[in-house]
C-alpha atoms as a PDB file:
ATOM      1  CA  UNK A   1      83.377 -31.020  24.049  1.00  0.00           C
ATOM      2  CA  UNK A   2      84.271 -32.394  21.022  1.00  0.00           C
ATOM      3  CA  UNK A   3      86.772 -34.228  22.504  1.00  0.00           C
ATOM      4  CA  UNK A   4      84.518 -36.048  25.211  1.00  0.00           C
ATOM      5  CA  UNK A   5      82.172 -37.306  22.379  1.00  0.00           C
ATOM      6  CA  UNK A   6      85.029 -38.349  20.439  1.00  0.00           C
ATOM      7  CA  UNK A   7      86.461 -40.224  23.316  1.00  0.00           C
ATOM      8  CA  UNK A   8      82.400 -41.613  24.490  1.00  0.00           C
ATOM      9  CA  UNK A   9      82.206 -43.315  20.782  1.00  0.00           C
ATOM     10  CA  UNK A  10      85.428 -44.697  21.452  1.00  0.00           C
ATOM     11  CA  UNK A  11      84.540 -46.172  24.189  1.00  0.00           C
ATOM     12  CA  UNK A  12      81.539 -47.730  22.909  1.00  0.00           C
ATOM     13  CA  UNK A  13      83.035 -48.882  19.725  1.00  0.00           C
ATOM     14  CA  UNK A  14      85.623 -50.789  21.846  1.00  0.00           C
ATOM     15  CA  UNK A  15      82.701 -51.932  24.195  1.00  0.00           C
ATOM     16  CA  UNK A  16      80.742 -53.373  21.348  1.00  0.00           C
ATOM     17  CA  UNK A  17      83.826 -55.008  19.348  1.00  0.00           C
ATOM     18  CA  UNK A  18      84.740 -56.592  23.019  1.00  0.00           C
ATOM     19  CA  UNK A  19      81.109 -57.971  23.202  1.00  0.00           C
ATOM     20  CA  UNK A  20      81.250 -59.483  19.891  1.00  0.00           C
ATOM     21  CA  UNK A  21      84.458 -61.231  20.220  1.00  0.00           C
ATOM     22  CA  UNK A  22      83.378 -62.116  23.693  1.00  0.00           C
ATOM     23  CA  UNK A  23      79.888 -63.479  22.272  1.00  0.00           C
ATOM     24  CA  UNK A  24      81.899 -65.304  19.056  1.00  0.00           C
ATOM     25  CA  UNK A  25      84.388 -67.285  21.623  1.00  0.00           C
ATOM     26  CA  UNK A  26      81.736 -68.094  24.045  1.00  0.00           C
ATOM     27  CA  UNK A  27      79.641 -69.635  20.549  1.00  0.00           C
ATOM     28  CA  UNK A  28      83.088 -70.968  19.180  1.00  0.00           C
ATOM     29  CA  UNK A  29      83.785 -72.772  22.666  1.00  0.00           C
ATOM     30  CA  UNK A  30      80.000 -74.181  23.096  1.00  0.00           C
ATOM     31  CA  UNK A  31      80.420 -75.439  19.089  1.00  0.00           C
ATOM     32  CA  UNK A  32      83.784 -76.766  19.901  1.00  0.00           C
ATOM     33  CA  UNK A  33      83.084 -78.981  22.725  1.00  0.00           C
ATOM     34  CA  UNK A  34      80.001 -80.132  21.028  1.00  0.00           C
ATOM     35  CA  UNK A  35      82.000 -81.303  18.556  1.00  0.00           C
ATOM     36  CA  UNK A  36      84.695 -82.970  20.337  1.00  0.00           C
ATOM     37  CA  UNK A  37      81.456 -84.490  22.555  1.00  0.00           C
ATOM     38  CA  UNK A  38      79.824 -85.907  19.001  1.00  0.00           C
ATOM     39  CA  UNK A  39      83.299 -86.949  17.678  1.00  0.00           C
ATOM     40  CA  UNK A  40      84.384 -88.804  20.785  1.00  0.00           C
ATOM     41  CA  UNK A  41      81.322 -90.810  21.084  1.00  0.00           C
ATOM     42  CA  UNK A  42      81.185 -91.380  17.407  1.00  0.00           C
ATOM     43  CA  UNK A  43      84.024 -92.290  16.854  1.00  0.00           C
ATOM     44  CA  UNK A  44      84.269 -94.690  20.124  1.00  0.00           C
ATOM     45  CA  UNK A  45      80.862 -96.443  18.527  1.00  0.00           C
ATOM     46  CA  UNK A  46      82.234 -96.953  15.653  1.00  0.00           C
ATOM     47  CA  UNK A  47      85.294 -98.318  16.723  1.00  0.00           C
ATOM     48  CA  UNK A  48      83.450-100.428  18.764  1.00  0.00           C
ATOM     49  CA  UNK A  49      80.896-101.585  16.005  1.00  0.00           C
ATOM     50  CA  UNK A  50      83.850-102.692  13.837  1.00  0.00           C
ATOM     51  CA  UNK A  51      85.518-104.594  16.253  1.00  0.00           C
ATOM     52  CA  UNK A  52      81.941-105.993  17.137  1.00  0.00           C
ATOM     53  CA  UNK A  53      81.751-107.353  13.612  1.00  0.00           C
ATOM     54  CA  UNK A  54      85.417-108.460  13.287  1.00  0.00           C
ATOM     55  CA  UNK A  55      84.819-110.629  16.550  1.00  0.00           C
ATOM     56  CA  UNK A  56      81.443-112.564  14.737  1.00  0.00           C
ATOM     57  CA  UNK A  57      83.649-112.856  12.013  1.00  0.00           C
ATOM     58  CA  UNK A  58      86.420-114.616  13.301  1.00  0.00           C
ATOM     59  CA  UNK A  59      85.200-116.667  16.125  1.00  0.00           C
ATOM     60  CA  UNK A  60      84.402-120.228  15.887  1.00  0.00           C
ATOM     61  CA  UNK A  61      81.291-122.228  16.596  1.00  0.00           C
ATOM     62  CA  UNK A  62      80.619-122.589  19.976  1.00  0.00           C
ATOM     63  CA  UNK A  63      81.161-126.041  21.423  1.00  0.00           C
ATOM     64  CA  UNK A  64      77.668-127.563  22.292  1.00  0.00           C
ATOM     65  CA  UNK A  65      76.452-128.396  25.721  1.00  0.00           C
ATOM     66  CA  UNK A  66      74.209-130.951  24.694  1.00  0.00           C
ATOM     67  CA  UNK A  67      75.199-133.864  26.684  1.00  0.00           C
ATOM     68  CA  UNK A  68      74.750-136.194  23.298  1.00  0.00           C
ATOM     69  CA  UNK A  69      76.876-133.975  21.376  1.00  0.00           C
ATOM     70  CA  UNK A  70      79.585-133.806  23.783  1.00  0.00           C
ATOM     71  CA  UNK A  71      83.198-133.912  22.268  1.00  0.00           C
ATOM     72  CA  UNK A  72      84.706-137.716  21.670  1.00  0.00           C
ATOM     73  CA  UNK A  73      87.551-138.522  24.348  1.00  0.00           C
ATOM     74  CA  UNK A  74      90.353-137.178  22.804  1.00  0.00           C
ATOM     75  CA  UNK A  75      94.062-139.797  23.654  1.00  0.00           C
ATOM     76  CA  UNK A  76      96.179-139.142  25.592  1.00  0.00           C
ATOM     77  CA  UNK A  77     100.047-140.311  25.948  1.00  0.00           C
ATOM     78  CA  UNK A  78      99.802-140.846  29.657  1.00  0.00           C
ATOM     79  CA  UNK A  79      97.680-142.996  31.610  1.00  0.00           C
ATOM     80  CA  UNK A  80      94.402-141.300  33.154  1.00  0.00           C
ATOM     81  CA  UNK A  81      94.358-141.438  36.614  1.00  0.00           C
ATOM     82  CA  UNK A  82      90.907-139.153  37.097  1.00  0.00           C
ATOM     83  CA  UNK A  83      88.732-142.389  37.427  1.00  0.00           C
ATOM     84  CA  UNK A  84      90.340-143.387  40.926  1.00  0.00           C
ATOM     85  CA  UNK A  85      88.921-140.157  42.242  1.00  0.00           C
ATOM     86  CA  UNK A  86      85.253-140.985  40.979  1.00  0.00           C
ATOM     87  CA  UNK A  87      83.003-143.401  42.551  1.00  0.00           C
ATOM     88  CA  UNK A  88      80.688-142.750  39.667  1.00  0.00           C
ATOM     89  CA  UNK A  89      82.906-143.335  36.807  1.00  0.00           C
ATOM     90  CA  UNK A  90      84.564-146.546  39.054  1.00  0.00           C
ATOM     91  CA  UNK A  91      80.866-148.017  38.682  1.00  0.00           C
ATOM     92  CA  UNK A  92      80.020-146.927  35.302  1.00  0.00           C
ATOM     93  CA  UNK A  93      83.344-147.890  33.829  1.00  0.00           C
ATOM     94  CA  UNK A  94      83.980-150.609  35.642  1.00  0.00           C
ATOM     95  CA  UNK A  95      86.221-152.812  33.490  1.00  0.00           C
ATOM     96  CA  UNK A  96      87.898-149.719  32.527  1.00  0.00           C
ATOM     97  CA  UNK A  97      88.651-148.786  36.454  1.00  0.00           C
ATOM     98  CA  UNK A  98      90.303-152.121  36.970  1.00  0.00           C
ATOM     99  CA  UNK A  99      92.443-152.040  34.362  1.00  0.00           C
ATOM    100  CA  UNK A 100      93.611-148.741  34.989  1.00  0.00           C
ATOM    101  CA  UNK A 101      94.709-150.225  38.203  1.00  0.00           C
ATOM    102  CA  UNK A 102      96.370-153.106  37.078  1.00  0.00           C
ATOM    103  CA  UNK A 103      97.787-151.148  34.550  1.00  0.00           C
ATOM    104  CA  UNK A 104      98.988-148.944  37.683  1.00  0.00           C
ATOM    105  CA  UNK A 105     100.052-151.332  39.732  1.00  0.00           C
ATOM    106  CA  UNK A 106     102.492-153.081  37.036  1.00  0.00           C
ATOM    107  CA  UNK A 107     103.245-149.426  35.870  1.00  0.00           C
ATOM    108  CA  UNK A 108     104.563-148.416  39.367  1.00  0.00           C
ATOM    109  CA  UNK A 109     106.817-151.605  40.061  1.00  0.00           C
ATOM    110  CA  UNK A 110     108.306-151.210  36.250  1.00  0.00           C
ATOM    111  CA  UNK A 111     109.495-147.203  37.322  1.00  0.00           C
ATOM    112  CA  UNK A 112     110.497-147.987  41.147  1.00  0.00           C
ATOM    113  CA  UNK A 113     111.656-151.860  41.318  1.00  0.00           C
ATOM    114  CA  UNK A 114     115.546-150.818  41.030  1.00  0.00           C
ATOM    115  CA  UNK A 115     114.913-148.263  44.410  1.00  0.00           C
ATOM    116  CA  UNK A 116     115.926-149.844  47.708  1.00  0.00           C
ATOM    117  CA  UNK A 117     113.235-148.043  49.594  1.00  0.00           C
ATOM    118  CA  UNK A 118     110.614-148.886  47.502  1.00  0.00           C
ATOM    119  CA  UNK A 119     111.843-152.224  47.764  1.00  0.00           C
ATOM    120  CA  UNK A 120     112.219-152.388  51.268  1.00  0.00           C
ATOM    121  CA  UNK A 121     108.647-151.325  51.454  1.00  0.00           C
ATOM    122  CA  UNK A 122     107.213-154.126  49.382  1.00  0.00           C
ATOM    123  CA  UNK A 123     109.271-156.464  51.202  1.00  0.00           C
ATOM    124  CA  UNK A 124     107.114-155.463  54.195  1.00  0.00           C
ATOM    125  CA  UNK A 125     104.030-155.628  52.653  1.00  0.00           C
ATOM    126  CA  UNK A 126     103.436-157.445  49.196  1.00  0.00           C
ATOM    127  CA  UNK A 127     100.196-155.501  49.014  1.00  0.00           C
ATOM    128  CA  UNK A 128     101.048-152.019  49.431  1.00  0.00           C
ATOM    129  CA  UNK A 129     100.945-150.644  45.904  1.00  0.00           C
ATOM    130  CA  UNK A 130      97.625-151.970  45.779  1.00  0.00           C
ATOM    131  CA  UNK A 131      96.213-150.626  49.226  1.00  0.00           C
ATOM    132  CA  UNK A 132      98.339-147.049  47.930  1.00  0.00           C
ATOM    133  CA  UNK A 133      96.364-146.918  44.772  1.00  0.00           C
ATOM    134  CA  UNK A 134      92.944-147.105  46.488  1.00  0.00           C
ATOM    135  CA  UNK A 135      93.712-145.068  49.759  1.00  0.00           C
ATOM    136  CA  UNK A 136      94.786-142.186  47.486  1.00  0.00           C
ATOM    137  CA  UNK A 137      91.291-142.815  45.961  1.00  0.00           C
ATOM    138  CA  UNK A 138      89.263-142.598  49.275  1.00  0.00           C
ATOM    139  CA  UNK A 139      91.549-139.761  50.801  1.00  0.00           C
ATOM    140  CA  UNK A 140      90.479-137.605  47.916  1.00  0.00           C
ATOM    141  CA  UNK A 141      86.772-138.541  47.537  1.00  0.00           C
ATOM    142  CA  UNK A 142      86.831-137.581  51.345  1.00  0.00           C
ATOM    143  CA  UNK A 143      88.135-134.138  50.614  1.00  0.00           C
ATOM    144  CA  UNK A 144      85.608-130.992  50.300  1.00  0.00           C
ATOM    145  CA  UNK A 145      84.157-130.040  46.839  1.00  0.00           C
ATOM    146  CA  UNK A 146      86.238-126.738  47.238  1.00  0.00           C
ATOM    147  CA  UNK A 147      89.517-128.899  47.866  1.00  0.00           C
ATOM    148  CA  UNK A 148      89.396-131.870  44.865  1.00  0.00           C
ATOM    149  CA  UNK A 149      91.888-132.937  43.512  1.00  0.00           C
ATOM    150  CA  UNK A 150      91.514-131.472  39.740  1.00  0.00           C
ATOM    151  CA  UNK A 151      95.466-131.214  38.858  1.00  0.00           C
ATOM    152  CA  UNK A 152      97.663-133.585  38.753  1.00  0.00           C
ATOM    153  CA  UNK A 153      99.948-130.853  41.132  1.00  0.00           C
ATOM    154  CA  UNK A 154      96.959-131.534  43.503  1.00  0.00           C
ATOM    155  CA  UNK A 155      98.032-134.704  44.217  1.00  0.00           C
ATOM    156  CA  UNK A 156     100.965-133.268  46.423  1.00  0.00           C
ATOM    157  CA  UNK A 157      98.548-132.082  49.361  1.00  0.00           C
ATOM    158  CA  UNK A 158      96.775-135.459  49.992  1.00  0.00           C
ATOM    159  CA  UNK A 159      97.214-137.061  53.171  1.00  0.00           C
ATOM    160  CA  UNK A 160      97.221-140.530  53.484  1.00  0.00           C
ATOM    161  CA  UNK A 161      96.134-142.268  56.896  1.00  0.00           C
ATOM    162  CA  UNK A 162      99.045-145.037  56.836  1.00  0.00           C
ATOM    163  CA  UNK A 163     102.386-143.706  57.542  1.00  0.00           C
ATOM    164  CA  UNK A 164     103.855-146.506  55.394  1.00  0.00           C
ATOM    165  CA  UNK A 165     101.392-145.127  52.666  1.00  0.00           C
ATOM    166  CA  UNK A 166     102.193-141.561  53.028  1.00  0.00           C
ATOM    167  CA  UNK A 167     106.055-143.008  52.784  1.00  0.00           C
ATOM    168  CA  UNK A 168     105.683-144.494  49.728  1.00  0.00           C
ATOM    169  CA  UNK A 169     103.278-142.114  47.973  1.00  0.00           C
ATOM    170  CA  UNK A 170     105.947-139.469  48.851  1.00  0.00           C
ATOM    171  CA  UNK A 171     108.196-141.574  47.069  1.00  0.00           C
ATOM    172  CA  UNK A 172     106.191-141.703  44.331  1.00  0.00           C
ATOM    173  CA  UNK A 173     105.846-138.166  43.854  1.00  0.00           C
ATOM    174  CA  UNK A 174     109.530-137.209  44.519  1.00  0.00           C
ATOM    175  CA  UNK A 175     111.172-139.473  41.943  1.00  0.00           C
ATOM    176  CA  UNK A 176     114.215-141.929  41.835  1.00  0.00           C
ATOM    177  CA  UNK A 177     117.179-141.928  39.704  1.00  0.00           C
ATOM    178  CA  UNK A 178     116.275-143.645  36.076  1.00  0.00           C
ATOM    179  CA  UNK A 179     117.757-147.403  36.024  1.00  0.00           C
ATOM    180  CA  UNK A 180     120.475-147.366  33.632  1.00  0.00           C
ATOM    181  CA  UNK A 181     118.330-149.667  31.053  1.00  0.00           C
ATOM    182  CA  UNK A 182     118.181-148.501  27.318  1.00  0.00           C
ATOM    183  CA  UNK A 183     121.254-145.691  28.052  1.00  0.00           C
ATOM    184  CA  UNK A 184     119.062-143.818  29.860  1.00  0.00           C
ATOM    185  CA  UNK A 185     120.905-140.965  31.837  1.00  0.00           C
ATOM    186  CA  UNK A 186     122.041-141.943  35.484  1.00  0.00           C
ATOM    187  CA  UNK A 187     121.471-139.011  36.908  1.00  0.00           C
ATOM    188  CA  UNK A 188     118.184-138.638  35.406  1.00  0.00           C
ATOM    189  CA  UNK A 189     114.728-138.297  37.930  1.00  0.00           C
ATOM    190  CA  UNK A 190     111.941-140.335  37.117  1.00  0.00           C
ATOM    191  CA  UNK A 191     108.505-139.417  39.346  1.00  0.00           C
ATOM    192  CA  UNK A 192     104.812-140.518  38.768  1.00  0.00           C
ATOM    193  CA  UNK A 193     103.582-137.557  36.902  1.00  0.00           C
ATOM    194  CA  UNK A 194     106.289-138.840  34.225  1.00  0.00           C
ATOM    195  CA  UNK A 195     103.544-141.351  32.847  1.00  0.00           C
ATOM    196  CA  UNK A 196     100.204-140.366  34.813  1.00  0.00           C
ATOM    197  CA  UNK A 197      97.890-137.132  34.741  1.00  0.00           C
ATOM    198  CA  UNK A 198      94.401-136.369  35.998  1.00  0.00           C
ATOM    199  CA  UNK A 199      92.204-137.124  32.927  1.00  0.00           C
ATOM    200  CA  UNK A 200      89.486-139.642  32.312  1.00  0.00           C
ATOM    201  CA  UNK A 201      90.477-139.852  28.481  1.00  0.00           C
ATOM    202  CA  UNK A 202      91.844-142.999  26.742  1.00  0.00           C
ATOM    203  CA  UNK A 203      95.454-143.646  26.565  1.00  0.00           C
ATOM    204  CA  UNK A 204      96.954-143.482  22.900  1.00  0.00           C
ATOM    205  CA  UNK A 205      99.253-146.214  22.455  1.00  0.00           C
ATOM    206  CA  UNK A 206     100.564-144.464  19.449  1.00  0.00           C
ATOM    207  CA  UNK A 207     102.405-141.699  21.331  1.00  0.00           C
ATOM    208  CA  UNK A 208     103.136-143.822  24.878  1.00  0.00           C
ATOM    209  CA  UNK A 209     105.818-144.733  26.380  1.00  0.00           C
ATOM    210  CA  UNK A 210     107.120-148.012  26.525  1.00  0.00           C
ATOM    211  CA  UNK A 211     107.027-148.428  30.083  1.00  0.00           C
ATOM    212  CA  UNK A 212     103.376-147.676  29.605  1.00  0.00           C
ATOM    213  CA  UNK A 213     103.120-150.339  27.219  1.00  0.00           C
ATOM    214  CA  UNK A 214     104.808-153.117  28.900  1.00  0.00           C
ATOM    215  CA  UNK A 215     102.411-152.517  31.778  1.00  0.00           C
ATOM    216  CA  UNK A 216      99.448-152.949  29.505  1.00  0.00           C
ATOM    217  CA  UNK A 217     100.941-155.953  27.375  1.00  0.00           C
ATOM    218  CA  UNK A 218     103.198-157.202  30.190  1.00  0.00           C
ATOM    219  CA  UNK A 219     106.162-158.523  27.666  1.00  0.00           C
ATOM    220  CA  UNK A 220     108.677-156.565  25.916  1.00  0.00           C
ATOM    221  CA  UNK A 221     108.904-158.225  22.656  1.00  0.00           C
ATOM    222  CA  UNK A 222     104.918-157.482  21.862  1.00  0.00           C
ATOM    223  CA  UNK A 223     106.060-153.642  22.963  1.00  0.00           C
ATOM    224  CA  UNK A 224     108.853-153.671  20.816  1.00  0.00           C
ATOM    225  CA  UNK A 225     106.167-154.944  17.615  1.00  0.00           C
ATOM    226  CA  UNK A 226     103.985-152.026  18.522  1.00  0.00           C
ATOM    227  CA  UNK A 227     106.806-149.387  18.370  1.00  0.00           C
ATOM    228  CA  UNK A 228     107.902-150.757  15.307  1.00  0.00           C
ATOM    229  CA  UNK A 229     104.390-150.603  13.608  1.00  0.00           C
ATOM    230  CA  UNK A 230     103.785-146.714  14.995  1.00  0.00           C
ATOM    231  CA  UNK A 231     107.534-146.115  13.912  1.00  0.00           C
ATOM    232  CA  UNK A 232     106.442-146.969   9.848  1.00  0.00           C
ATOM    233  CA  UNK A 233     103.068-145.419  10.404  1.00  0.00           C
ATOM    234  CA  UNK A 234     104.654-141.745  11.433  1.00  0.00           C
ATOM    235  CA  UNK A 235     106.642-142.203   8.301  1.00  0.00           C
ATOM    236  CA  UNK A 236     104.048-142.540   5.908  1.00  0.00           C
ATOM    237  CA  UNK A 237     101.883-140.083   7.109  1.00  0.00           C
ATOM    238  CA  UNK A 238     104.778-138.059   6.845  1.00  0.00           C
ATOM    239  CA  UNK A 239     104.697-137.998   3.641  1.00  0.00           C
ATOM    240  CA  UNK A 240     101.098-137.093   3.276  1.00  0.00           C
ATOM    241  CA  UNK A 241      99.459-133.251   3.041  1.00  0.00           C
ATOM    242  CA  UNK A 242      95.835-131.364   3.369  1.00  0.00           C
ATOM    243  CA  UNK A 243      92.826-133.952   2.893  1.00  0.00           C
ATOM    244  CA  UNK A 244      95.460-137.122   1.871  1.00  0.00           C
ATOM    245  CA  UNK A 245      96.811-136.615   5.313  1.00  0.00           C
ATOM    246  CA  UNK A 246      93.258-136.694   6.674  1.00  0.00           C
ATOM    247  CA  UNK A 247      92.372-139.700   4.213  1.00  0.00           C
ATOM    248  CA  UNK A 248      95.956-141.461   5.483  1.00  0.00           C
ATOM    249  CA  UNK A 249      95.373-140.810   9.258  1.00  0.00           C
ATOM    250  CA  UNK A 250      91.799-142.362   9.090  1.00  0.00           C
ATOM    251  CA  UNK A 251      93.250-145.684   7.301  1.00  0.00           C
ATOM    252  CA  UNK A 252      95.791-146.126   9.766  1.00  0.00           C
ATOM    253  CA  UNK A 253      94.299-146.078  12.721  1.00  0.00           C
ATOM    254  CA  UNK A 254      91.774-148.204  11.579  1.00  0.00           C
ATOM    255  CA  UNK A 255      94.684-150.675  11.034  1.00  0.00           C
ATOM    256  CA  UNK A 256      96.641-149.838  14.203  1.00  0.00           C
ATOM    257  CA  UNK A 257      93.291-150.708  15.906  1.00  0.00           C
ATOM    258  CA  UNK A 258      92.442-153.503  14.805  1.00  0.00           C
ATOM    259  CA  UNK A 259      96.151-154.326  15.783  1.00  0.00           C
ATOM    260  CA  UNK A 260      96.193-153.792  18.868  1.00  0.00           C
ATOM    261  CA  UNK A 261      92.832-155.698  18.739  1.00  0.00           C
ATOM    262  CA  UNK A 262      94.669-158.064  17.416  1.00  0.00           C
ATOM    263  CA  UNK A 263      97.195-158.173  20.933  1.00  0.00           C
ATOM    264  CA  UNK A 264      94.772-158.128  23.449  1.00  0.00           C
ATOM    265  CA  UNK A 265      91.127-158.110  22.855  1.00  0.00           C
ATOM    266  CA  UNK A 266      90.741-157.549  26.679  1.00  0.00           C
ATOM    267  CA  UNK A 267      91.065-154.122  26.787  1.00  0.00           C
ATOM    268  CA  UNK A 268      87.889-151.903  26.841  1.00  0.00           C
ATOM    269  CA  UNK A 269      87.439-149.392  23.931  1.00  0.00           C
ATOM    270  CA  UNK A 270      86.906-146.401  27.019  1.00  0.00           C
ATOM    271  CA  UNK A 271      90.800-147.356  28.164  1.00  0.00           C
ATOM    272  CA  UNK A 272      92.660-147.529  24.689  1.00  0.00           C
ATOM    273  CA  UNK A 273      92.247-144.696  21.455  1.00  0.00           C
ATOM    274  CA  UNK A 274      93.909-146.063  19.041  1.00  0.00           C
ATOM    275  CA  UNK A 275      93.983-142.868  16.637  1.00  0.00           C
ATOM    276  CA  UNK A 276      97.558-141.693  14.833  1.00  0.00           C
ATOM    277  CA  UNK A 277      99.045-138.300  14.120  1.00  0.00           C
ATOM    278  CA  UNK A 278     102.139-136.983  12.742  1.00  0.00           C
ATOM    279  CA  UNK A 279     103.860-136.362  15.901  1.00  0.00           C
ATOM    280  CA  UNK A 280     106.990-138.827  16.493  1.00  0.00           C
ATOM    281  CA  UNK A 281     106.256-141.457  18.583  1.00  0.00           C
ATOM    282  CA  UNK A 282     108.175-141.813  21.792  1.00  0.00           C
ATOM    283  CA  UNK A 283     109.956-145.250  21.712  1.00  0.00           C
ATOM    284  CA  UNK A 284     111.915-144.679  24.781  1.00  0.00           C
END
């Protein structure tokens, strides 16, 4: 008998021991998870709230949308070709639209004059440039907003409605072998995009090349004054740092401007930017 009770309070002592530790890992679990719950989501905010603050700390100003605080037309080396693809722009800027077809026109025979097809093709027709320049214009004003011609890589997929055109403008595009003028390589390809790109900004004398400028000032010894005059304006601002850079950069291009001024007083201030920078200019 007293066996049984002995073995009954066993029994119950192990019951109630099992029921506690039972009870204290079902509380430890349920505390546990809570925690890892608060600490996850905590932690995650606060991650997030920091990074929050770093961003508004080191972003810049926003560029404004107001249409009369829109950023000034910043130069470019080659010559904008975006305003043959814009009936709007061709009327607003008009003198600007010519001469960036002149400036094509001349530009195109200067590259391609030494090629025998290209020759053979202006033999044919005297006017073909010319009618190439504008058809390329119409093809892509014809196109669907979806399908206009935004890159200059774009210009690869127009189709022109003259065979003769389409011969040339493939030309064009492909390249020739470089002329052998100023040591240039022989086996070196020359092609369009070499000197044109789809933008509407001005064309920076300062950094052009000088097949670009002879098309503009159509004779090589005025092209061979401007290099010269970029050439000892890179060097002195060379030699400039920090706000006497800025100071230096501001003086010269006043001067390069009003030297170019100074060459042809023709040229619309929406086709030339006459601003310097300490980048070498390319006198090739």
């Amino acid at each position: 008998m007293n066996i049984l009770m002995y073995v009954m309070t066993m029994l119950m002592l192990f019951t109630m021991l099992t029921y506690a530790r039972l009870e204290t890992f079902r509380s430890f679990f349920h505390t546990q998870k809570e925690f890892e719950h608060h600490m996850t989501s905590t932690e995650r905010k606060t991650l997030n709230d920091k990074a929050f603050a770093l961003y508004n700390a080191m972003r810049g100003k926003r560029e404004s949308t107001d249409p009369g605080k829109a950023r000034p037309p910043k130069g470019i080396k080659k010559l904008g070709w975006s305003i043959l693809f814009d009936k709007n722009k061709q009327k607003e800027q008009s003198l600007k639209y010519q001469q960036v077809l002149d400036v094509s026109v001349r530009l195109i025979y200067s590259i391609f004059r030494h090629n025998h097809t290209f020759i053979d093709l202006v033999k044919e027709d005297a006017d073909i440039v010319e009618r190439l320049l504008k058809a390329i214009g119409d093809a892509a004003e014809e196109r669907e907003s979806s399908q206009k011609i935004r890159r200059d890589r774009d210009l690869e997929s127009l189709n022109l409605s003259d065979p003769k055109l389409n011969h040339l403008f493939y030309l064009l595009l492909k390249g020739v072998y470089a002329d052998n003028e100023k040591n240039q390589q022989q086996d070196k390809v020359v092609r369009l995009d070499d000197y044109v790109t789809l933008s509407n900004d001005p064309l920076r004398p300062y950094l052009a090349s000088q097949k670009i400028l002879l098309a503009i000032y159509q004779e090589q010894n005025i092209v061979d004054k401007i290099c010269e005059r970029r050439t000892a304006i890179y060097k002195q601002l060379n030699k400039y740092t920090g706000q006497q850079l800025e100071d230096a950069k501001k003086q010269y291009m006043e001067e390069f401007s009003d030297y170019l001024q100074g060459l042809s007083s023709q040229l619309s201030l929406e086709f030339i930017d006459a601003s310097v920078t300490t980048t070498q200019p390319n006198n090739l």
